[in-house]
PDB file of N, CA and C in Angstrom:
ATOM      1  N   UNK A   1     101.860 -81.151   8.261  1.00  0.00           N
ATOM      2  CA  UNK A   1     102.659 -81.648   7.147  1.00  0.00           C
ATOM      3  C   UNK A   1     102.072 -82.974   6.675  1.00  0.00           C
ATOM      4  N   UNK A   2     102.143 -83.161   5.122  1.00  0.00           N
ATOM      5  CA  UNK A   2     101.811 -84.336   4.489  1.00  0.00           C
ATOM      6  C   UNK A   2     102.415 -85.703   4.920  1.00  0.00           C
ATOM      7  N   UNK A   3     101.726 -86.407   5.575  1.00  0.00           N
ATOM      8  CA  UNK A   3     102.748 -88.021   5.684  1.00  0.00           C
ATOM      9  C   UNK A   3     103.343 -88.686   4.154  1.00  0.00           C
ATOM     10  N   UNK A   4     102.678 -88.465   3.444  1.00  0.00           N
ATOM     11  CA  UNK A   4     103.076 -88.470   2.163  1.00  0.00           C
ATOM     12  C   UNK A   4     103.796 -87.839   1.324  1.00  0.00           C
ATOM     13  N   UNK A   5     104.902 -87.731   0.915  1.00  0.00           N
ATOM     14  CA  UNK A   5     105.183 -86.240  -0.015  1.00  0.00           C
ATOM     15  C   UNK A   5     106.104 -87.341  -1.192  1.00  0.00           C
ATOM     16  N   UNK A   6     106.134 -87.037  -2.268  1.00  0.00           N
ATOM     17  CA  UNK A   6     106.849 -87.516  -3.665  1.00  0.00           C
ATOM     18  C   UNK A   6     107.450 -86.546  -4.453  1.00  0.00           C
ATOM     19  N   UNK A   7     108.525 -86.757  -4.161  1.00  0.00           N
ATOM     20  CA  UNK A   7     109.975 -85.468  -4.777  1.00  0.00           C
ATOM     21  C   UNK A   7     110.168 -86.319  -6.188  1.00  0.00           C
ATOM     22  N   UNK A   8     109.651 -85.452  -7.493  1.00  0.00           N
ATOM     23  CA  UNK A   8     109.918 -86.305  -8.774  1.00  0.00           C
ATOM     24  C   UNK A   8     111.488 -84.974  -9.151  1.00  0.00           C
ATOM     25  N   UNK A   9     112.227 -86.098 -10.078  1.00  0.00           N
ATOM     26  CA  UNK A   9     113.260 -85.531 -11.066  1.00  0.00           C
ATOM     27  C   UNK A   9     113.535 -85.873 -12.248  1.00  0.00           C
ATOM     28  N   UNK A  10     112.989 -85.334 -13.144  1.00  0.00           N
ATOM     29  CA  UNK A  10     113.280 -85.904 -14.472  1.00  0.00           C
ATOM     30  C   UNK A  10     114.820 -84.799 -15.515  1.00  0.00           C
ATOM     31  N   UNK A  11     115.690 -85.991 -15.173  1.00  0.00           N
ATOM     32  CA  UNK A  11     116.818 -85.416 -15.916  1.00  0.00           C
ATOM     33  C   UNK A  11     116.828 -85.810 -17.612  1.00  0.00           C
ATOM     34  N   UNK A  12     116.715 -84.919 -18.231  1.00  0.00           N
ATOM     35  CA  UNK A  12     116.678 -84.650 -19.315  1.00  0.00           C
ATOM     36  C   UNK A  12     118.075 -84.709 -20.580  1.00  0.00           C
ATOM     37  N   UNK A  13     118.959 -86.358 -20.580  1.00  0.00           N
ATOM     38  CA  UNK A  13     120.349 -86.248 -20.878  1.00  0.00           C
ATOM     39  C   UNK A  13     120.072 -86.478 -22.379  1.00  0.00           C
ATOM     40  N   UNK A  14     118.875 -85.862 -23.337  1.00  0.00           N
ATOM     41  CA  UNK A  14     119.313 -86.338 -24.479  1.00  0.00           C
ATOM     42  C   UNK A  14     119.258 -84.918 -24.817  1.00  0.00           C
ATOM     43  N   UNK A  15     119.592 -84.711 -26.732  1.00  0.00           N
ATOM     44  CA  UNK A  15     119.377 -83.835 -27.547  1.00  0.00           C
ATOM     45  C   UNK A  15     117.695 -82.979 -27.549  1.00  0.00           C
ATOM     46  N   UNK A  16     117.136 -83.822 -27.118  1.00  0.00           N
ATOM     47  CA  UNK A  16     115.518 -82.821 -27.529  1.00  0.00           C
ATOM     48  C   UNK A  16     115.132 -82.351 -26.238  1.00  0.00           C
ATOM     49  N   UNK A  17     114.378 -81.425 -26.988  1.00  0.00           N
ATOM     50  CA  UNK A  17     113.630 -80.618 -25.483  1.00  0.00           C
ATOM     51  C   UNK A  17     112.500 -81.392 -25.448  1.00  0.00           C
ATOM     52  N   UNK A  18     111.934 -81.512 -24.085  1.00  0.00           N
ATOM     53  CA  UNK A  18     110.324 -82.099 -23.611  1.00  0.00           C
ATOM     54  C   UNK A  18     109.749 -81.027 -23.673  1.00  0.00           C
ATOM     55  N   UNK A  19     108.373 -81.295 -24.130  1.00  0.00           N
ATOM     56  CA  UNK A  19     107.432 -80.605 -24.090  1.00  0.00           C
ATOM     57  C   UNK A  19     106.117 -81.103 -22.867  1.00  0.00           C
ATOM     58  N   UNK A  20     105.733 -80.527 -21.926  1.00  0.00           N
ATOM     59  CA  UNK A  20     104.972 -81.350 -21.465  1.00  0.00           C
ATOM     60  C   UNK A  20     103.377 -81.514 -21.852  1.00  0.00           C
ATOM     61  N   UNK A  21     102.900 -82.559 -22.213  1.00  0.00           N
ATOM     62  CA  UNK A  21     101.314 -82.749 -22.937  1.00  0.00           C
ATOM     63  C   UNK A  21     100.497 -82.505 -21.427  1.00  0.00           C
ATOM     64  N   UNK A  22      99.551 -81.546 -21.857  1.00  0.00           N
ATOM     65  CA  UNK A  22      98.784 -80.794 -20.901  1.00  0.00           C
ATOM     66  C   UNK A  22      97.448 -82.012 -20.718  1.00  0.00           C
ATOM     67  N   UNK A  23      97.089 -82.480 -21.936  1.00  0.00           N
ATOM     68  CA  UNK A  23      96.154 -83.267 -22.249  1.00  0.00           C
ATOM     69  C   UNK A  23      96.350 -84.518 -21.022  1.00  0.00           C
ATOM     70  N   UNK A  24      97.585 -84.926 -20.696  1.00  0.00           N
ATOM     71  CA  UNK A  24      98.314 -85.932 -20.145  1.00  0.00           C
ATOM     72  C   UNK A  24      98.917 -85.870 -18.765  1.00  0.00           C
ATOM     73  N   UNK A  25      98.314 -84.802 -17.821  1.00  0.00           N
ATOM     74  CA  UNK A  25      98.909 -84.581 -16.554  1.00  0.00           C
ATOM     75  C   UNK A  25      98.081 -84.679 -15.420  1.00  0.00           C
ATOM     76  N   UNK A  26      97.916 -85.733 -14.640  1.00  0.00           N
ATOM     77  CA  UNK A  26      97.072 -85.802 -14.098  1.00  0.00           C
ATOM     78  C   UNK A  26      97.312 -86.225 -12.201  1.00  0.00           C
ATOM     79  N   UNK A  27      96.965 -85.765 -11.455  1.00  0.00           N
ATOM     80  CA  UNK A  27      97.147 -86.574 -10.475  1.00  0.00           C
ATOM     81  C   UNK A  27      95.817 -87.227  -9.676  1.00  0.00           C
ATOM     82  N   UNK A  28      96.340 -88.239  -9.612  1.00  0.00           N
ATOM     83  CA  UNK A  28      95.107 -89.560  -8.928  1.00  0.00           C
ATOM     84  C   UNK A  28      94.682 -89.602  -8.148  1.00  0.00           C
ATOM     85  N   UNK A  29      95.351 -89.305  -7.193  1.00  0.00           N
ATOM     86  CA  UNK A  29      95.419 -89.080  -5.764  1.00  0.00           C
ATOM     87  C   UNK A  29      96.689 -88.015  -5.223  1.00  0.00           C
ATOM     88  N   UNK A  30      95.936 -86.992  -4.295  1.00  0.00           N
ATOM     89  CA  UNK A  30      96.843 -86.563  -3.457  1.00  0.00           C
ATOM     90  C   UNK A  30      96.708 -84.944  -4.526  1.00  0.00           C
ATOM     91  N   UNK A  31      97.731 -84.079  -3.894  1.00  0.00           N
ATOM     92  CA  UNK A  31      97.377 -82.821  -4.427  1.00  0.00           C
ATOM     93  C   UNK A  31      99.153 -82.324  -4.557  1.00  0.00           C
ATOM     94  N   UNK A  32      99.542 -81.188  -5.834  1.00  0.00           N
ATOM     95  CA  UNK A  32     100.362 -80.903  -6.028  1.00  0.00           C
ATOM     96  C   UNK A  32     101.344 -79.874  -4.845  1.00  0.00           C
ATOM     97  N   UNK A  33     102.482 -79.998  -4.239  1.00  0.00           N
ATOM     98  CA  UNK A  33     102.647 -79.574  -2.825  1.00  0.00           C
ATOM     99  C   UNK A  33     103.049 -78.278  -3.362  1.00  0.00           C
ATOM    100  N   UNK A  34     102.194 -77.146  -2.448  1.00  0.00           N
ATOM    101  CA  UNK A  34     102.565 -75.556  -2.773  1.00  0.00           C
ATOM    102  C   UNK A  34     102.974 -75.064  -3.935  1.00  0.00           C
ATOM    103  N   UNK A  35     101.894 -75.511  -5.586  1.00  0.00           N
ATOM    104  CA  UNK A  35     102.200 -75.277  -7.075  1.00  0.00           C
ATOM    105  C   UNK A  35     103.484 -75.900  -7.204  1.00  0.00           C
ATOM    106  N   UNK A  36     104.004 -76.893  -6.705  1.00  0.00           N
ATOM    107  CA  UNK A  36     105.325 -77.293  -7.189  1.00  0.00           C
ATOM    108  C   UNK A  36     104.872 -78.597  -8.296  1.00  0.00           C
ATOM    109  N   UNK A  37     104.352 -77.885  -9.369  1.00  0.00           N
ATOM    110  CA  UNK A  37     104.059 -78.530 -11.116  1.00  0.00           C
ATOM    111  C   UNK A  37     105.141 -79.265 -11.733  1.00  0.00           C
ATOM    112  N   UNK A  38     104.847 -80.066 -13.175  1.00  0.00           N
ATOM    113  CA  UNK A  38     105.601 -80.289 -13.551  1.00  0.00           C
ATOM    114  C   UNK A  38     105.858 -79.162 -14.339  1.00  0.00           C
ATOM    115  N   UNK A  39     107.455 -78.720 -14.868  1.00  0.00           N
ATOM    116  CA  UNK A  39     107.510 -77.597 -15.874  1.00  0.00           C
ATOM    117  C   UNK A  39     107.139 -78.056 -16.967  1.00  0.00           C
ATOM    118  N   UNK A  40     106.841 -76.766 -18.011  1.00  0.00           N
ATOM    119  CA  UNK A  40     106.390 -77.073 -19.242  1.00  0.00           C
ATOM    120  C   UNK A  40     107.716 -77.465 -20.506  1.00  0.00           C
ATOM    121  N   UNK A  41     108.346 -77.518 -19.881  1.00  0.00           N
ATOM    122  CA  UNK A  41     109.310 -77.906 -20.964  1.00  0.00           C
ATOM    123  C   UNK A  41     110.515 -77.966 -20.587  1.00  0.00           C
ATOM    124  N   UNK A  42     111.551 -79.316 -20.662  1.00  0.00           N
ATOM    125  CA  UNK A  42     112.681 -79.439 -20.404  1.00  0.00           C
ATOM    126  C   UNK A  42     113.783 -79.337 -21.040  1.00  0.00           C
ATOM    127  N   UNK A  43     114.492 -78.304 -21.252  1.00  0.00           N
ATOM    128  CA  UNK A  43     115.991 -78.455 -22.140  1.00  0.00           C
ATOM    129  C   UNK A  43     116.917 -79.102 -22.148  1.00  0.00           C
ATOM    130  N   UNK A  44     117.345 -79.503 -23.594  1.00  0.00           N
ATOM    131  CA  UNK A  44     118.542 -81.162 -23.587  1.00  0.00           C
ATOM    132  C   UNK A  44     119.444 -80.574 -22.295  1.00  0.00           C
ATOM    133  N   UNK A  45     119.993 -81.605 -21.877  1.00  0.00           N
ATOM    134  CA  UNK A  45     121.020 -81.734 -20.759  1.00  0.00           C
ATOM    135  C   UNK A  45     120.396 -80.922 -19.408  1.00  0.00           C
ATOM    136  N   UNK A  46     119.035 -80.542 -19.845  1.00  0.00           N
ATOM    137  CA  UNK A  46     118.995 -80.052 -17.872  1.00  0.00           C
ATOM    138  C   UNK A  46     117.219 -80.656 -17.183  1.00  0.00           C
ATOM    139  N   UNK A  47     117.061 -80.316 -16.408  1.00  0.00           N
ATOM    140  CA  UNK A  47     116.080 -81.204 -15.282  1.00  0.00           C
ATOM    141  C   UNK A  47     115.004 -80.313 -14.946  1.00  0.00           C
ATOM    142  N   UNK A  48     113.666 -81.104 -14.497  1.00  0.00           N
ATOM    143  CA  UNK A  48     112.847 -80.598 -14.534  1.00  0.00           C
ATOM    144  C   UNK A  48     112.429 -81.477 -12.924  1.00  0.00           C
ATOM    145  N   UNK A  49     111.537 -80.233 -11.913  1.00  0.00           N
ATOM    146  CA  UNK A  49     111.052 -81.374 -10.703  1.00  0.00           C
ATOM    147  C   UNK A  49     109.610 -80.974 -10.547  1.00  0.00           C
ATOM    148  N   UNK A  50     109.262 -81.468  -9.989  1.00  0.00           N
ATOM    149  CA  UNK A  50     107.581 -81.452  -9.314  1.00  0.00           C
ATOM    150  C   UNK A  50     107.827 -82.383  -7.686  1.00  0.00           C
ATOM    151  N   UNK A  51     106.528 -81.822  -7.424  1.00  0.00           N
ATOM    152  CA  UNK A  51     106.025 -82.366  -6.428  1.00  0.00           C
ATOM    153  C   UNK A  51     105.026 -82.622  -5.874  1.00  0.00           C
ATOM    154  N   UNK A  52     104.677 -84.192  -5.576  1.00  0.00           N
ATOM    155  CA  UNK A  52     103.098 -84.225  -4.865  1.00  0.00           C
ATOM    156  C   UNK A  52     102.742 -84.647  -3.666  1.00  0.00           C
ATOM    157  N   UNK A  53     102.253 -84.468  -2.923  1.00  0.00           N
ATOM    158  CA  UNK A  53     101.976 -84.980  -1.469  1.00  0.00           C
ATOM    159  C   UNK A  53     100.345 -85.592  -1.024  1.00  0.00           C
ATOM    160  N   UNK A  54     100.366 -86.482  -0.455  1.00  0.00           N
ATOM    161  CA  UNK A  54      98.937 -87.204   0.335  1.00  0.00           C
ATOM    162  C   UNK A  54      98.432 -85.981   0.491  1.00  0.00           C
ATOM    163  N   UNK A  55      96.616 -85.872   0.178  1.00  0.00           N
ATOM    164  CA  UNK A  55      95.680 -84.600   0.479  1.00  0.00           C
ATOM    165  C   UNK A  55      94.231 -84.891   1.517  1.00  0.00           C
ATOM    166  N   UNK A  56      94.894 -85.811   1.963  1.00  0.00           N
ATOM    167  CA  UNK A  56      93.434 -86.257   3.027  1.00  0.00           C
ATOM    168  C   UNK A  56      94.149 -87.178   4.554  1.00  0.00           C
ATOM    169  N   UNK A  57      92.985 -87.596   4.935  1.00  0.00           N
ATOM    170  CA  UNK A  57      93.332 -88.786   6.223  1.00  0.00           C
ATOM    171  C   UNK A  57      93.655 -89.917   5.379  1.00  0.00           C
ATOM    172  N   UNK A  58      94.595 -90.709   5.946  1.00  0.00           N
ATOM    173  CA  UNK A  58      94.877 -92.370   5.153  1.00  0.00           C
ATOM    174  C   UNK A  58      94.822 -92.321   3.794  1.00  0.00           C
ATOM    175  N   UNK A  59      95.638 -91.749   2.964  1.00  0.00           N
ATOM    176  CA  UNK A  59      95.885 -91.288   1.352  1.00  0.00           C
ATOM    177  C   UNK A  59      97.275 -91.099   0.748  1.00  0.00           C
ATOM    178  N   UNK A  60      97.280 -91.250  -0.221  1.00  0.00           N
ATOM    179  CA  UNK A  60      98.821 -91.385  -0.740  1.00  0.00           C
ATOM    180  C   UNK A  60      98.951 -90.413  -1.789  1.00  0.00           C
ATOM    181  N   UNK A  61      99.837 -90.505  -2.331  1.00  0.00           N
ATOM    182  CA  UNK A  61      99.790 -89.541  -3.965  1.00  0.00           C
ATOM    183  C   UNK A  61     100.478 -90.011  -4.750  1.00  0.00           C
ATOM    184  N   UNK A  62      99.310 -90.156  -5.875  1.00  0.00           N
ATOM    185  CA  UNK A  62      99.633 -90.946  -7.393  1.00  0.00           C
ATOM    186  C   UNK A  62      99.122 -89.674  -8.210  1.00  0.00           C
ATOM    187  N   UNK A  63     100.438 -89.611  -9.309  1.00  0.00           N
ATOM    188  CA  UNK A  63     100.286 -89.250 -10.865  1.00  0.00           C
ATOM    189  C   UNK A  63     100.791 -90.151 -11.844  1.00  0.00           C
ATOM    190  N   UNK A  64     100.341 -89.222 -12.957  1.00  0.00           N
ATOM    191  CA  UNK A  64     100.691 -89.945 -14.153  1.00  0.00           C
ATOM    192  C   UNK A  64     101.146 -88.141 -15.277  1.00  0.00           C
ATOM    193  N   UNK A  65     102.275 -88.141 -16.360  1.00  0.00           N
ATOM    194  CA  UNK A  65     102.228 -87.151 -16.874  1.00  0.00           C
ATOM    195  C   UNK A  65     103.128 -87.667 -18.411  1.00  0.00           C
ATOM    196  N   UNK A  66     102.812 -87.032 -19.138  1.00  0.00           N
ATOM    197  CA  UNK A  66     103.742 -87.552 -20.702  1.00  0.00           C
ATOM    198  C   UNK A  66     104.495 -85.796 -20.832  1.00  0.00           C
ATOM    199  N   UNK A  67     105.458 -86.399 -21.463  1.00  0.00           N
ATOM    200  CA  UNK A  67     105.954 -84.848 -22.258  1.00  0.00           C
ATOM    201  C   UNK A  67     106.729 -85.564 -23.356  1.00  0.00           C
ATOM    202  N   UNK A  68     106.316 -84.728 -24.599  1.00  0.00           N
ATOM    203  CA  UNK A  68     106.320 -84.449 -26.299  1.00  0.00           C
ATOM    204  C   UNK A  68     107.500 -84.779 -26.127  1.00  0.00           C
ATOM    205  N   UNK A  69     108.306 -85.321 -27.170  1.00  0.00           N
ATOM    206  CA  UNK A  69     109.964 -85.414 -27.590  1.00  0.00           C
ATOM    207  C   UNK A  69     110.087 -84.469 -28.770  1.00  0.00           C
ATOM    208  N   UNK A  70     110.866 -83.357 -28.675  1.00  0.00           N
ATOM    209  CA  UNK A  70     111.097 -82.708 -29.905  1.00  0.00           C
ATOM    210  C   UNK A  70     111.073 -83.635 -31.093  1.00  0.00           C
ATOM    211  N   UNK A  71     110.621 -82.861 -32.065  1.00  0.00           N
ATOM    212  CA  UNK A  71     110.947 -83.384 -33.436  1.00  0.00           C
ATOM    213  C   UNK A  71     109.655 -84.216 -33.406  1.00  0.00           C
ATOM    214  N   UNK A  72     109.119 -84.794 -32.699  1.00  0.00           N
ATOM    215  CA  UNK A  72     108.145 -85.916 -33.019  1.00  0.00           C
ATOM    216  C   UNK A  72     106.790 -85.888 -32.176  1.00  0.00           C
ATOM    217  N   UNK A  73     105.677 -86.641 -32.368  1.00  0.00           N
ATOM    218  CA  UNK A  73     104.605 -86.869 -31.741  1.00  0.00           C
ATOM    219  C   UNK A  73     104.919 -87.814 -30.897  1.00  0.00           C
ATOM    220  N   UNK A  74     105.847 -88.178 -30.602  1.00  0.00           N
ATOM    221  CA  UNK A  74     106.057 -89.758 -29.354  1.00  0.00           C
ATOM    222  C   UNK A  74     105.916 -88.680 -28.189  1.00  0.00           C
ATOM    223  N   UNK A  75     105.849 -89.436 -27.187  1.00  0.00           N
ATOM    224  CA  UNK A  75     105.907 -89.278 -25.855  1.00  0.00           C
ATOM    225  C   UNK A  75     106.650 -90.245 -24.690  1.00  0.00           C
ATOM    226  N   UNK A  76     107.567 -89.382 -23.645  1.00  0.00           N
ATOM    227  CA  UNK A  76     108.198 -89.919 -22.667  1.00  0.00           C
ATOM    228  C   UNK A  76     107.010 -90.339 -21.726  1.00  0.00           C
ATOM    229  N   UNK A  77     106.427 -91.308 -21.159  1.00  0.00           N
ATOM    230  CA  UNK A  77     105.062 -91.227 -19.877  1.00  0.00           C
ATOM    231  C   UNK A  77     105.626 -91.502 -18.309  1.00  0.00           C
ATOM    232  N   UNK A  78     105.269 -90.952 -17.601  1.00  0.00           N
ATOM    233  CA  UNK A  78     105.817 -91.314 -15.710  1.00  0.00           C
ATOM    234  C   UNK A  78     104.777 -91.594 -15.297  1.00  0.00           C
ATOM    235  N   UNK A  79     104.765 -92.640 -14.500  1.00  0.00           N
ATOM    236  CA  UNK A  79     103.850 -92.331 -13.527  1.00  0.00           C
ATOM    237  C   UNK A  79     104.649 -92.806 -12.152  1.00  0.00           C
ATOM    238  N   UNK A  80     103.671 -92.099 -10.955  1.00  0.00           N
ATOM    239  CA  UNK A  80     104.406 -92.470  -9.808  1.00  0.00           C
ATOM    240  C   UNK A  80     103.305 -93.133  -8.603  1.00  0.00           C
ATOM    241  N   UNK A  81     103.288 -93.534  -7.995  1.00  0.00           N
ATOM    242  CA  UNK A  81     102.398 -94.201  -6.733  1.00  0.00           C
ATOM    243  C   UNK A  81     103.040 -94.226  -5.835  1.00  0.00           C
ATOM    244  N   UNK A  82     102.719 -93.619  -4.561  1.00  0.00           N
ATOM    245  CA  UNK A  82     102.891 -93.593  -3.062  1.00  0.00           C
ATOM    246  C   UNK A  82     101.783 -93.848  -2.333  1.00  0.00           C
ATOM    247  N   UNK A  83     101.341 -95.085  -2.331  1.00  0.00           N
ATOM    248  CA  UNK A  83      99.815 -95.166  -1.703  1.00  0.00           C
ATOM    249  C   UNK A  83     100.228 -95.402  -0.196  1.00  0.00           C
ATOM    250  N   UNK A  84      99.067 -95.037   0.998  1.00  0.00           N
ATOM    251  CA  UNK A  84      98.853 -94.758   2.013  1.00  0.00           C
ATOM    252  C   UNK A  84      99.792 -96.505   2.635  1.00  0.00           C
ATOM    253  N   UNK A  85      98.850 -97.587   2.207  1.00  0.00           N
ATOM    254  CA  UNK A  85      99.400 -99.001   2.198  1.00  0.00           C
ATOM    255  C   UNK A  85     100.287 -99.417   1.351  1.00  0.00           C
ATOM    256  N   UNK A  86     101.422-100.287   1.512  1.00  0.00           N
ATOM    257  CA  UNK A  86     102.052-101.325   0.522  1.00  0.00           C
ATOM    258  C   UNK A  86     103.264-100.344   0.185  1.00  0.00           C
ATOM    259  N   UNK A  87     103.872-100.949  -1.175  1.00  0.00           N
ATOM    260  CA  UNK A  87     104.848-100.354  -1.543  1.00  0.00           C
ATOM    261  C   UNK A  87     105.011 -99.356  -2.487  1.00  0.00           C
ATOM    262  N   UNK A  88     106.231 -98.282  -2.730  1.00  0.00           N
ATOM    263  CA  UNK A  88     105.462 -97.290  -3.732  1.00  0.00           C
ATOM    264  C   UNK A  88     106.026 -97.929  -4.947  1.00  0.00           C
ATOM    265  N   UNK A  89     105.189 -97.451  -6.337  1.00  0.00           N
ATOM    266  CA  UNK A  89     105.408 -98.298  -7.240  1.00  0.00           C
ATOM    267  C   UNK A  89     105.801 -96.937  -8.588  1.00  0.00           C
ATOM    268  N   UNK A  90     106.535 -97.147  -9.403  1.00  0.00           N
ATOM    269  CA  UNK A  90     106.891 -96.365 -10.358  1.00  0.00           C
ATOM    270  C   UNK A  90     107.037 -97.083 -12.249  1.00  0.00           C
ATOM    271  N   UNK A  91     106.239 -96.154 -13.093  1.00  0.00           N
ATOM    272  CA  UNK A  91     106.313 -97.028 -14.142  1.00  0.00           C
ATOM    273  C   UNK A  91     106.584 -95.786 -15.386  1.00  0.00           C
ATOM    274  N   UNK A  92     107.128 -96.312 -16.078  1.00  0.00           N
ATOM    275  CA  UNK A  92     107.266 -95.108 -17.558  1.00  0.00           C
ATOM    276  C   UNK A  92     107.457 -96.299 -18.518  1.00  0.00           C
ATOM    277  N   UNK A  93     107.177 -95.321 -19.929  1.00  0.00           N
ATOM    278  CA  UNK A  93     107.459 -95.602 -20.847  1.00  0.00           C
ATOM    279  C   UNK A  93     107.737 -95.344 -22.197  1.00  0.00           C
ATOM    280  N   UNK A  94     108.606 -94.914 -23.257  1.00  0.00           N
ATOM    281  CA  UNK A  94     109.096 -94.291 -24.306  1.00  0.00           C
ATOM    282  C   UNK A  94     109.600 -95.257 -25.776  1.00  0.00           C
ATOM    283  N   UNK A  95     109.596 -94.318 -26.625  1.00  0.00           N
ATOM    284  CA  UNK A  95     109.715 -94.835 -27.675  1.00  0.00           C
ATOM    285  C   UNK A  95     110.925 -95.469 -28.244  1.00  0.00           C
ATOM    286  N   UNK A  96     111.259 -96.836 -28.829  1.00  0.00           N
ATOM    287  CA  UNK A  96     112.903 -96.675 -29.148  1.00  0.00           C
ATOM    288  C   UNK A  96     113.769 -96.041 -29.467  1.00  0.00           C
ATOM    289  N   UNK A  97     114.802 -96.120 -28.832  1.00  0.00           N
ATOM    290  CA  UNK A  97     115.818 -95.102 -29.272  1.00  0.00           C
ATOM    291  C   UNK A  97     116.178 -94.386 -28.198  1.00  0.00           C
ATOM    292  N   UNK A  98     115.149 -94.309 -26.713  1.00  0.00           N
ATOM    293  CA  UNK A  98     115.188 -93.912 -25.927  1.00  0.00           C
ATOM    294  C   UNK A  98     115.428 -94.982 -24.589  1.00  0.00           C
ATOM    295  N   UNK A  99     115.598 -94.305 -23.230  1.00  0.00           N
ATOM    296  CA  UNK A  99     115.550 -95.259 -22.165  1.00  0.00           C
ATOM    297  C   UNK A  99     115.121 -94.864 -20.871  1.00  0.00           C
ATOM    298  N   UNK A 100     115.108 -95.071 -19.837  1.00  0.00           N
ATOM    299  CA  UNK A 100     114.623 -94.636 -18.516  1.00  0.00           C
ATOM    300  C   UNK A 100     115.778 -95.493 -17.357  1.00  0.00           C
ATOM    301  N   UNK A 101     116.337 -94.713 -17.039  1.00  0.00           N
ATOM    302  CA  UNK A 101     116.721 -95.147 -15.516  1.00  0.00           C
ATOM    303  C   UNK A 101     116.030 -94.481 -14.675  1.00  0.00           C
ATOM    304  N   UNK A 102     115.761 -95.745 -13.695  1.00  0.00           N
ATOM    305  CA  UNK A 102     115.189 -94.669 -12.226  1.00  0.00           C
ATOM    306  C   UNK A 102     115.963 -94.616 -11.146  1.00  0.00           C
ATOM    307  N   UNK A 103     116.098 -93.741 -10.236  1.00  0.00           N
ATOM    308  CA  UNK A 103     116.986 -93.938  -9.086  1.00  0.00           C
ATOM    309  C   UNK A 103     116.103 -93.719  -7.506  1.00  0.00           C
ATOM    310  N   UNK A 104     116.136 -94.142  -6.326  1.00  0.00           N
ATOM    311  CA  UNK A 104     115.748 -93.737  -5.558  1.00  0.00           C
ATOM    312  C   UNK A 104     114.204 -93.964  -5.255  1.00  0.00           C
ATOM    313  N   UNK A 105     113.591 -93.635  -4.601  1.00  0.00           N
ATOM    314  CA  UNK A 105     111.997 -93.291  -4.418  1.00  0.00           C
ATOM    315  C   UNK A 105     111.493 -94.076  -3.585  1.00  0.00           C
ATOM    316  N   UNK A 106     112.199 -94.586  -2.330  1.00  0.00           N
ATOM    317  CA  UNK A 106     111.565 -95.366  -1.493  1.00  0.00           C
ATOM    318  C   UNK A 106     111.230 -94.981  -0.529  1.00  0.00           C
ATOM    319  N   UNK A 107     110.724 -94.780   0.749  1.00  0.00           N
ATOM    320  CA  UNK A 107     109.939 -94.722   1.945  1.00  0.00           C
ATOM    321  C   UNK A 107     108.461 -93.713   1.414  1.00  0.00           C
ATOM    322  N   UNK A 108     108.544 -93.072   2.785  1.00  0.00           N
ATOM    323  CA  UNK A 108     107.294 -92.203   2.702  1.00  0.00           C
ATOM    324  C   UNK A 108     107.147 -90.922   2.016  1.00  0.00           C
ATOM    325  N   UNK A 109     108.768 -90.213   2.376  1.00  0.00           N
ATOM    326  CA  UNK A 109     109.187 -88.684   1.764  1.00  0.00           C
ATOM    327  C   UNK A 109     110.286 -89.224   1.254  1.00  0.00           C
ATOM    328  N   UNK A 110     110.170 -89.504  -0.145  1.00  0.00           N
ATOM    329  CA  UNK A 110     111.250 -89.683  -0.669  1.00  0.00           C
ATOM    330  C   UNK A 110     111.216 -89.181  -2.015  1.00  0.00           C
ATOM    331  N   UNK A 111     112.760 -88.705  -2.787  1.00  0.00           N
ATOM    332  CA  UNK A 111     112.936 -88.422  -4.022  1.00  0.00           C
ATOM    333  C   UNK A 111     113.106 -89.413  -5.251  1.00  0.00           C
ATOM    334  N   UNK A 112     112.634 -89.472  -6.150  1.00  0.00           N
ATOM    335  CA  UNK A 112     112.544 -90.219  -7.224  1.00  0.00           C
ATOM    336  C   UNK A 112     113.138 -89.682  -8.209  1.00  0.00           C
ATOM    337  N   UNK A 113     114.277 -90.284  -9.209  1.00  0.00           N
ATOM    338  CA  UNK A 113     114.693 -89.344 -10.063  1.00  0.00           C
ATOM    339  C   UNK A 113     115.112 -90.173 -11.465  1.00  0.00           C
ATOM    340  N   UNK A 114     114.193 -89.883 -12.636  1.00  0.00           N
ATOM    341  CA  UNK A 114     114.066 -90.640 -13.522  1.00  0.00           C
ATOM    342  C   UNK A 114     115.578 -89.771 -14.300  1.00  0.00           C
ATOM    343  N   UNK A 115     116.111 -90.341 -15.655  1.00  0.00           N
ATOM    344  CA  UNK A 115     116.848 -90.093 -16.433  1.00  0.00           C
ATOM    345  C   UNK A 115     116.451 -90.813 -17.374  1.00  0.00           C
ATOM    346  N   UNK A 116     116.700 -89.741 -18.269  1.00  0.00           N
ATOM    347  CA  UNK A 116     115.866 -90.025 -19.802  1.00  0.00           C
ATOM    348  C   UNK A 116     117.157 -89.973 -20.716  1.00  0.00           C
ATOM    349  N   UNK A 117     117.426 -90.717 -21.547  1.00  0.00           N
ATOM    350  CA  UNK A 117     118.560 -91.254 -22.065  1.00  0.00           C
ATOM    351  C   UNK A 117     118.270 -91.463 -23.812  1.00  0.00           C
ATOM    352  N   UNK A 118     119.177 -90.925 -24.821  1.00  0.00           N
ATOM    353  CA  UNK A 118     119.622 -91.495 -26.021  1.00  0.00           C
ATOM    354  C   UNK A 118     119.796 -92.833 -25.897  1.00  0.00           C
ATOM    355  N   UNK A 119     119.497 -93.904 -26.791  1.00  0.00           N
ATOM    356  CA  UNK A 119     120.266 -95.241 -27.040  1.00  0.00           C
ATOM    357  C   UNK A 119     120.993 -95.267 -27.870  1.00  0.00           C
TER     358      UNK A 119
END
């Protein structure tokens, strides 16, 4: 088993569906645990998960992924870091009008669970 593993949740509480940009999915480190992807598209009011885990000796697992906002060319962006050392670190970012809460995502196997919000 991975010493590493990163449980993502992206709850999806506005009106538009996500689309996820393929162009924009990447992981840095570490490998996706047993095809558990991000989905390709999230419907208003419901959730989408993935998962990534450490893929070597002394390694962590970092991504980064955007998904489309209906109606428009903007993009929601995540990224996540669980490196082998230090602390794990989490960053997004979206267009006004929108918001991000994060909840959770601390130790080694832990769940992270963003909410994507109307303003």
């Amino acid at each position: 088993m991975p010493k590493y593993i990163r449980h993502c949740i992206l709850l999806n509480a506005t009106a538009k569906t996500l689309t996820l940009d393929v162009q924009f999915q990447e992981l840095l480190h570490g490998e996706w645990s047993n095809g558990r992807m991000p989905p390709s598209s999230i419907a208003p009011g419901s959730f989408g998960k993935w998962e990534s885990e450490s893929g070597g000796f002394m390694t962590g697992t970092e991504g980064v992924l955007s998904y489309i906002i209906q109606g428009s060319d903007e993009k929601l962006q995540l990224h996540w870091n669980n490196p082998y050392a230090g602390s794990n670190w989490y960053g997004y970012s979206h267009p006004p009008g929108f918001k991000v809460e994060k909840n959770g995502g601390n130790g080694d196997n832990a769940t992270v669970t963003f909410i994507f919000t109307e303003t």
